[in-house]
PDB file of N, CA and C in Angstrom:
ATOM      1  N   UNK A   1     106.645 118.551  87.580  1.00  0.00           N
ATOM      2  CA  UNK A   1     107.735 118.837  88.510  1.00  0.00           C
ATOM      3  C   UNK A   1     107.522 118.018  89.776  1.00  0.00           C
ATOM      4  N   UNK A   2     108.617 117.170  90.131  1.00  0.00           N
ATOM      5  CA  UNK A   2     108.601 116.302  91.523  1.00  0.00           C
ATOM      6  C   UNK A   2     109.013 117.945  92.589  1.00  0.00           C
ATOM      7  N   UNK A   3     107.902 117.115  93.402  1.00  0.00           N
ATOM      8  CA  UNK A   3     108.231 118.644  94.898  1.00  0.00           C
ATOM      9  C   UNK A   3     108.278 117.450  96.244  1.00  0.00           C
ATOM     10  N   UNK A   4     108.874 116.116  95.593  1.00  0.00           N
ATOM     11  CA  UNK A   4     109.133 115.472  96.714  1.00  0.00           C
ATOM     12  C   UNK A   4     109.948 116.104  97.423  1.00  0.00           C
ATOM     13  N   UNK A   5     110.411 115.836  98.534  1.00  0.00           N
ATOM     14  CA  UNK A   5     111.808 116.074  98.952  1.00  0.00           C
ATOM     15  C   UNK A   5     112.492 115.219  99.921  1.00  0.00           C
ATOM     16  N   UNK A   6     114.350 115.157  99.877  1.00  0.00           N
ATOM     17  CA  UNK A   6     114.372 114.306 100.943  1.00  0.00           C
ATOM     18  C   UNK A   6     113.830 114.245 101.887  1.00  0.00           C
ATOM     19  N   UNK A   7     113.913 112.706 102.001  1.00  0.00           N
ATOM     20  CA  UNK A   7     113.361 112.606 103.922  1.00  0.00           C
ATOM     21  C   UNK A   7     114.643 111.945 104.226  1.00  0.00           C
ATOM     22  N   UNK A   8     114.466 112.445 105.317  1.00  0.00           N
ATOM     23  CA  UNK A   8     115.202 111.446 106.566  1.00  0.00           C
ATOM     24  C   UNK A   8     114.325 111.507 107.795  1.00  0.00           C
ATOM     25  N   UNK A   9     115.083 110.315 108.262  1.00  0.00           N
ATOM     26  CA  UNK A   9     114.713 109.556 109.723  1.00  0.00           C
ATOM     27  C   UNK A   9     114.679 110.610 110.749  1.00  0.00           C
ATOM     28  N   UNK A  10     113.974 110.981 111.880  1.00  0.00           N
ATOM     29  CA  UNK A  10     112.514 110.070 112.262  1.00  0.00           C
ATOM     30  C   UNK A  10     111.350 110.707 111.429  1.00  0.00           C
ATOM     31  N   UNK A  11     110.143 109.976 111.776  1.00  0.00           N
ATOM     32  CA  UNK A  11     108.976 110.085 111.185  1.00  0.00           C
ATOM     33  C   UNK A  11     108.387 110.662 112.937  1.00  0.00           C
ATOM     34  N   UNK A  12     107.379 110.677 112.437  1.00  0.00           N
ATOM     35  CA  UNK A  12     106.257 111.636 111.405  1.00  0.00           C
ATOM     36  C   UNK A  12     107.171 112.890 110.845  1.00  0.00           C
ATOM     37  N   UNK A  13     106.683 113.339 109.854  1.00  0.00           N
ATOM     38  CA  UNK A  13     106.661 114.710 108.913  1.00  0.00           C
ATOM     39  C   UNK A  13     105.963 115.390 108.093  1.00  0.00           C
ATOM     40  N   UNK A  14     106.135 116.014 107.299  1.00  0.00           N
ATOM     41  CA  UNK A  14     105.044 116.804 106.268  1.00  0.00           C
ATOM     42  C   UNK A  14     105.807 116.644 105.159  1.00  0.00           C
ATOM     43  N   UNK A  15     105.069 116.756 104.029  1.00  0.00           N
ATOM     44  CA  UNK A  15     105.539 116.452 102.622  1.00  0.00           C
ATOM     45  C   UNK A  15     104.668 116.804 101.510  1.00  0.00           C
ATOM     46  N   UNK A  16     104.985 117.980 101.378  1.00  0.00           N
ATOM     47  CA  UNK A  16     103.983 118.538  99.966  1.00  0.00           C
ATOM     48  C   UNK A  16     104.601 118.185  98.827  1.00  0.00           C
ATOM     49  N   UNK A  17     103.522 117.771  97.870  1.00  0.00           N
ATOM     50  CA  UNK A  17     103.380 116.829  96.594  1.00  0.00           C
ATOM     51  C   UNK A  17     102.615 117.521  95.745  1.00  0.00           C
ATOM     52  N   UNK A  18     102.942 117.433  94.377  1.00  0.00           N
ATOM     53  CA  UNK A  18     102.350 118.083  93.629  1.00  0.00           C
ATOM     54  C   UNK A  18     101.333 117.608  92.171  1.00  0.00           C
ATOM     55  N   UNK A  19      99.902 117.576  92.006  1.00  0.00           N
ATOM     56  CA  UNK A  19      99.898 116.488  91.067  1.00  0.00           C
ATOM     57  C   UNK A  19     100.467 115.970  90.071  1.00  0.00           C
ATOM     58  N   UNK A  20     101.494 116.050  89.922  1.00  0.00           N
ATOM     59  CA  UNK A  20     102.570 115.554  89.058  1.00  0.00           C
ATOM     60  C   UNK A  20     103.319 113.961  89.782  1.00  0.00           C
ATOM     61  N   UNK A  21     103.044 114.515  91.341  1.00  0.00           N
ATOM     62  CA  UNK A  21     103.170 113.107  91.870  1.00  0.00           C
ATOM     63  C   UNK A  21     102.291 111.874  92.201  1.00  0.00           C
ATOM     64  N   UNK A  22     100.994 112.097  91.540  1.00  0.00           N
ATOM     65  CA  UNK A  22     100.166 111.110  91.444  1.00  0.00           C
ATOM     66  C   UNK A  22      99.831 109.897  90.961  1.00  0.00           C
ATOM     67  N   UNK A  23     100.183 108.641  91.162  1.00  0.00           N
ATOM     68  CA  UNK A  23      99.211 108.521  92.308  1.00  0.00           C
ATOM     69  C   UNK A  23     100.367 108.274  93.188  1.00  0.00           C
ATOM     70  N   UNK A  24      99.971 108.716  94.817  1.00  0.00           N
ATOM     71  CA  UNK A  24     100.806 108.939  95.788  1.00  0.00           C
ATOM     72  C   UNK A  24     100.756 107.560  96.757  1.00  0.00           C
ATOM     73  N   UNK A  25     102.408 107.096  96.811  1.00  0.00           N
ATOM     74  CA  UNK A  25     102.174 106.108  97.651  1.00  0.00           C
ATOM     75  C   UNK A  25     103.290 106.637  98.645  1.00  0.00           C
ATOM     76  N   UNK A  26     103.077 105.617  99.877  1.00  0.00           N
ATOM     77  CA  UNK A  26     104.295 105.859 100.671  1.00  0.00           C
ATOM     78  C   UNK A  26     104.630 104.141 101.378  1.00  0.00           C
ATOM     79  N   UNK A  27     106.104 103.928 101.580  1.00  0.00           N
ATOM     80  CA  UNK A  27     107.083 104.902 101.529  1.00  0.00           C
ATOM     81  C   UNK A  27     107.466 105.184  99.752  1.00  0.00           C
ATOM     82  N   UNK A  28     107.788 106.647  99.904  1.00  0.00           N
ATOM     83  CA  UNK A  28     108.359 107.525  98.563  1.00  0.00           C
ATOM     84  C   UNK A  28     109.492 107.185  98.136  1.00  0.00           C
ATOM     85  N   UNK A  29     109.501 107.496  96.495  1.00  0.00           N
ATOM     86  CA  UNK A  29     111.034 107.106  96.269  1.00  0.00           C
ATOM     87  C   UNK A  29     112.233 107.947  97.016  1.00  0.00           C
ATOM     88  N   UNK A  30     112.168 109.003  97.987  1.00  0.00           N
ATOM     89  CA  UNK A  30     112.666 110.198  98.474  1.00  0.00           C
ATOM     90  C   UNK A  30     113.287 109.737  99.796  1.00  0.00           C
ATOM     91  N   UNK A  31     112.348 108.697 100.516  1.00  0.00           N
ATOM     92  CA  UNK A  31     112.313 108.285 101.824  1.00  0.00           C
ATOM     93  C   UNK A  31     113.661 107.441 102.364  1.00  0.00           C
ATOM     94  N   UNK A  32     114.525 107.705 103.133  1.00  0.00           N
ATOM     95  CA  UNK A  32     115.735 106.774 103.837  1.00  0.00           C
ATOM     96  C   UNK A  32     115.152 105.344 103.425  1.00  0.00           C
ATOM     97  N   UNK A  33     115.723 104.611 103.278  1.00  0.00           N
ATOM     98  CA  UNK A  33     115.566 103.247 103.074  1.00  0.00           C
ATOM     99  C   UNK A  33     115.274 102.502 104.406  1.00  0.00           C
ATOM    100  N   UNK A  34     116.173 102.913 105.471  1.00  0.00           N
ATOM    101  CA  UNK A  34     116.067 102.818 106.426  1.00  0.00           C
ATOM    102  C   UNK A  34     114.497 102.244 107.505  1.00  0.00           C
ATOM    103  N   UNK A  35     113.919 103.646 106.582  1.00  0.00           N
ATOM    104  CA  UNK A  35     112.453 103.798 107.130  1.00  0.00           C
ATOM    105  C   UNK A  35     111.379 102.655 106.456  1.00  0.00           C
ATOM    106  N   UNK A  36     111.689 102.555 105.622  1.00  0.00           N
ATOM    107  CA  UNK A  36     111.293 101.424 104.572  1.00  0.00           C
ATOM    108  C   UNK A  36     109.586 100.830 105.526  1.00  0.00           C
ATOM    109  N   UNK A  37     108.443 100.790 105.227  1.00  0.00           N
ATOM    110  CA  UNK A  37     107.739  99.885 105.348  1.00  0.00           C
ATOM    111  C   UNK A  37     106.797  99.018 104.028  1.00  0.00           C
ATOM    112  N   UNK A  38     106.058  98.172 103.867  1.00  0.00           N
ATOM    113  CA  UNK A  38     104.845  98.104 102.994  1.00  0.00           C
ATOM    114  C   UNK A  38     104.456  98.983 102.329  1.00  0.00           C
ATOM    115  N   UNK A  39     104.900  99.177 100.786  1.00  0.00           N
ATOM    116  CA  UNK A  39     103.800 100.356  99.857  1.00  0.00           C
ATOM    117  C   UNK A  39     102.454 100.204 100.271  1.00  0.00           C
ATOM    118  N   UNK A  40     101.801 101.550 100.705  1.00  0.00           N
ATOM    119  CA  UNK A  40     100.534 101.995 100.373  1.00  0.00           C
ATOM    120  C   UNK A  40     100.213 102.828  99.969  1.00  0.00           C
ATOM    121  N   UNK A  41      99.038 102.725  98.791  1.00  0.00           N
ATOM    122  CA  UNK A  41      98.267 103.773  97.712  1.00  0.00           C
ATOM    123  C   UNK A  41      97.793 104.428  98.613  1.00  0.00           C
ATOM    124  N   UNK A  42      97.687 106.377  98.760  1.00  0.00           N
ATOM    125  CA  UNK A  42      97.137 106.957  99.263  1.00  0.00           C
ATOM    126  C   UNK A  42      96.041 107.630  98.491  1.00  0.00           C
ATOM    127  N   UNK A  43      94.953 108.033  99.037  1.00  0.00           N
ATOM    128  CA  UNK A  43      93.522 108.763  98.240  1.00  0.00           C
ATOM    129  C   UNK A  43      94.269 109.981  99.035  1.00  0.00           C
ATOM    130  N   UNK A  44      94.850 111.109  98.012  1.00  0.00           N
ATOM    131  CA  UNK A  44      94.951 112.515  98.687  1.00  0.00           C
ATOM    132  C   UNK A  44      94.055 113.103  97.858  1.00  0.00           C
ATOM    133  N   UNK A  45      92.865 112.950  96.209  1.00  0.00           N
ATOM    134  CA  UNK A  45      92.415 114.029  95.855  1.00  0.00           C
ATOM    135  C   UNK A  45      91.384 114.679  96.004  1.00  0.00           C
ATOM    136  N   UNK A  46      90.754 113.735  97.199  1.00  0.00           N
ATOM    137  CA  UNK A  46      89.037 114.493  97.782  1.00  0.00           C
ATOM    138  C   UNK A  46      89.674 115.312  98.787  1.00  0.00           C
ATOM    139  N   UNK A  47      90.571 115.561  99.858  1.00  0.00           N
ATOM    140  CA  UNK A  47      91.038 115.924 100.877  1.00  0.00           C
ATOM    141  C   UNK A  47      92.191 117.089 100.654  1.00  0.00           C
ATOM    142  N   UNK A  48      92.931 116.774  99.889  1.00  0.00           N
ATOM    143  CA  UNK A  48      93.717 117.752  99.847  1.00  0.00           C
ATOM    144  C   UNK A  48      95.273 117.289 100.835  1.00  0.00           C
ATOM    145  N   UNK A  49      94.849 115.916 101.458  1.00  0.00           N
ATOM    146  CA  UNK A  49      95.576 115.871 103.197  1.00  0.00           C
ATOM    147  C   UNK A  49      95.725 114.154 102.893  1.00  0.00           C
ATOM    148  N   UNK A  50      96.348 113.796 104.012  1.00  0.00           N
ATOM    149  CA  UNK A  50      96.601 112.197 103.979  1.00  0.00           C
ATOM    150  C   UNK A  50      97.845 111.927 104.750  1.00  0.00           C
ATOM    151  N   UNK A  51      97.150 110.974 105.672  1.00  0.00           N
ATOM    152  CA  UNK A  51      97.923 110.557 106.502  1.00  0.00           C
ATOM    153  C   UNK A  51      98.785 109.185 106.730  1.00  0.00           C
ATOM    154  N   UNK A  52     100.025 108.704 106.466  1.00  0.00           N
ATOM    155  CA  UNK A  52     100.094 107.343 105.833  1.00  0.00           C
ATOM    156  C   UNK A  52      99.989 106.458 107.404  1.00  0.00           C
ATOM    157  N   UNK A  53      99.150 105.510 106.899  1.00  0.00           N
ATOM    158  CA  UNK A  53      98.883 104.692 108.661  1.00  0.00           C
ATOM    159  C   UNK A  53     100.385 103.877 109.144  1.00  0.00           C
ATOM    160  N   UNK A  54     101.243 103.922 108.575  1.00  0.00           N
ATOM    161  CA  UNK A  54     102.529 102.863 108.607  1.00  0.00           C
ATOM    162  C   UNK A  54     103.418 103.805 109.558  1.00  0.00           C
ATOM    163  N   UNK A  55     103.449 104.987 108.680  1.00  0.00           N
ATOM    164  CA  UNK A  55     104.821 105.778 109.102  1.00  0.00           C
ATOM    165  C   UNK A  55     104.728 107.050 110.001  1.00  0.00           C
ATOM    166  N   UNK A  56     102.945 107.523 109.437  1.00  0.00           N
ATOM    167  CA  UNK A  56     102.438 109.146 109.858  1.00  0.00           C
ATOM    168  C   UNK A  56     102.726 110.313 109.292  1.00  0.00           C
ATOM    169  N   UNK A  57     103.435 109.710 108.078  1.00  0.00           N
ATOM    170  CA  UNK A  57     104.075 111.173 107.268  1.00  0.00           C
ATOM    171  C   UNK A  57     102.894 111.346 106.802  1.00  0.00           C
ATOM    172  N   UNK A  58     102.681 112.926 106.905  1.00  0.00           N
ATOM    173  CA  UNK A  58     101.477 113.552 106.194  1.00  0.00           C
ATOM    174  C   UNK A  58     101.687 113.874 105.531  1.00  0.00           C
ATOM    175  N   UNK A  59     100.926 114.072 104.160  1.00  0.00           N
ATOM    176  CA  UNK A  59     101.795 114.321 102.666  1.00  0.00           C
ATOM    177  C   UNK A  59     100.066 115.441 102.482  1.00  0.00           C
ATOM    178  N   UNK A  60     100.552 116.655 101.910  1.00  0.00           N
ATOM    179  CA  UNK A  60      99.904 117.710 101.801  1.00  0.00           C
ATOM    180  C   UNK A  60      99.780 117.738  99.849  1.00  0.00           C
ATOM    181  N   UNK A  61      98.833 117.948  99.469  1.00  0.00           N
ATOM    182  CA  UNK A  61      98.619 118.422  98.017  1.00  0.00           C
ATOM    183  C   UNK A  61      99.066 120.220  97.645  1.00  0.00           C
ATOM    184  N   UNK A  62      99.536 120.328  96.936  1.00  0.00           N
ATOM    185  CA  UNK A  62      99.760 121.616  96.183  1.00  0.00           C
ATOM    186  C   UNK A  62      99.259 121.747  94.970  1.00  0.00           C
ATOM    187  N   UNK A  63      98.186 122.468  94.767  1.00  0.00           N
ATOM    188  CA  UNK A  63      97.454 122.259  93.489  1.00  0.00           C
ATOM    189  C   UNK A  63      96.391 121.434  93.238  1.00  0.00           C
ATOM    190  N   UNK A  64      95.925 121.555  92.319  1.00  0.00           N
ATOM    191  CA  UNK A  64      94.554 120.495  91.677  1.00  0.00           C
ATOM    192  C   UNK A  64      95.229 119.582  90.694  1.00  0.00           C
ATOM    193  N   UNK A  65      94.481 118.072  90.850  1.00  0.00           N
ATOM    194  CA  UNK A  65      94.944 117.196  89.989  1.00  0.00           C
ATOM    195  C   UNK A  65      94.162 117.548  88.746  1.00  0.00           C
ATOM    196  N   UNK A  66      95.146 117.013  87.779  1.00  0.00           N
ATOM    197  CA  UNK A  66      94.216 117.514  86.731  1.00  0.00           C
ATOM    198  C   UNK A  66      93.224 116.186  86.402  1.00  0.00           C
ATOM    199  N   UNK A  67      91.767 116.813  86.071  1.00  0.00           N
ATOM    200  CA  UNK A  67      90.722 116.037  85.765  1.00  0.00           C
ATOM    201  C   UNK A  67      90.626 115.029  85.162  1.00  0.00           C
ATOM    202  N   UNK A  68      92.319 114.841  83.626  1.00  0.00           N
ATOM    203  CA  UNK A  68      92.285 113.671  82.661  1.00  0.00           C
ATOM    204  C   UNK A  68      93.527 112.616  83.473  1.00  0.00           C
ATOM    205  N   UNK A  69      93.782 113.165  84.509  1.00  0.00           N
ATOM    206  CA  UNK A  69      94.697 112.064  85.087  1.00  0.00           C
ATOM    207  C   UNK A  69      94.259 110.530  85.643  1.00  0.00           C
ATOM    208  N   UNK A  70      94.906 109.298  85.036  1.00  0.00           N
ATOM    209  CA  UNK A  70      94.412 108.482  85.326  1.00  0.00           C
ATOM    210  C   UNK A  70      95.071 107.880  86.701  1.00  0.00           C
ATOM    211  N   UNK A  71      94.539 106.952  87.287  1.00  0.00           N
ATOM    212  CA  UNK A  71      95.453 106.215  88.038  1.00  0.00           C
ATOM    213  C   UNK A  71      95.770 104.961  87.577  1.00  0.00           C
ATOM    214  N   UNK A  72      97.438 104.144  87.607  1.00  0.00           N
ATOM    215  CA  UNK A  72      97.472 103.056  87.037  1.00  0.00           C
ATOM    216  C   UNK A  72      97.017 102.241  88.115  1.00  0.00           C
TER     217      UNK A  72
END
């Protein structure tokens, strides 16, 4: 289940994700276009937390990734 949700403009915000959305980059497919910067891969599964350095949206984990998940 995606637990993205829209965004809109301005940034910073919060954004809980669920491992189903892994691996987590930002900007999200969810995000105004508008806001648009450089994809970056985020490490949210030691932390739980993650902060994207571009935009500041903090994107929160819900749940445990599961253990056989790979990253491409």
């Amino acid at each position: 289940m995606n637990t993205l949700s829209t965004c809109t403009y301005p940034y910073p915000q919060e954004i809980e994700i669920s491992p189903d959305d892994l691996p987590l980059y930002c900007p999200n497919p969810a995000m105004d276009t508008r806001s648009w910067h450089p994809r970056v891969f985020l490490e949210i599964e030691a932390t739980g937390k993650v902060i994207c350095p571009y935009c500041s949206t903090q994107y929160v984990l819900i749940g445990t990734p599961n253990p056989d998940h790979h990253h491409s």
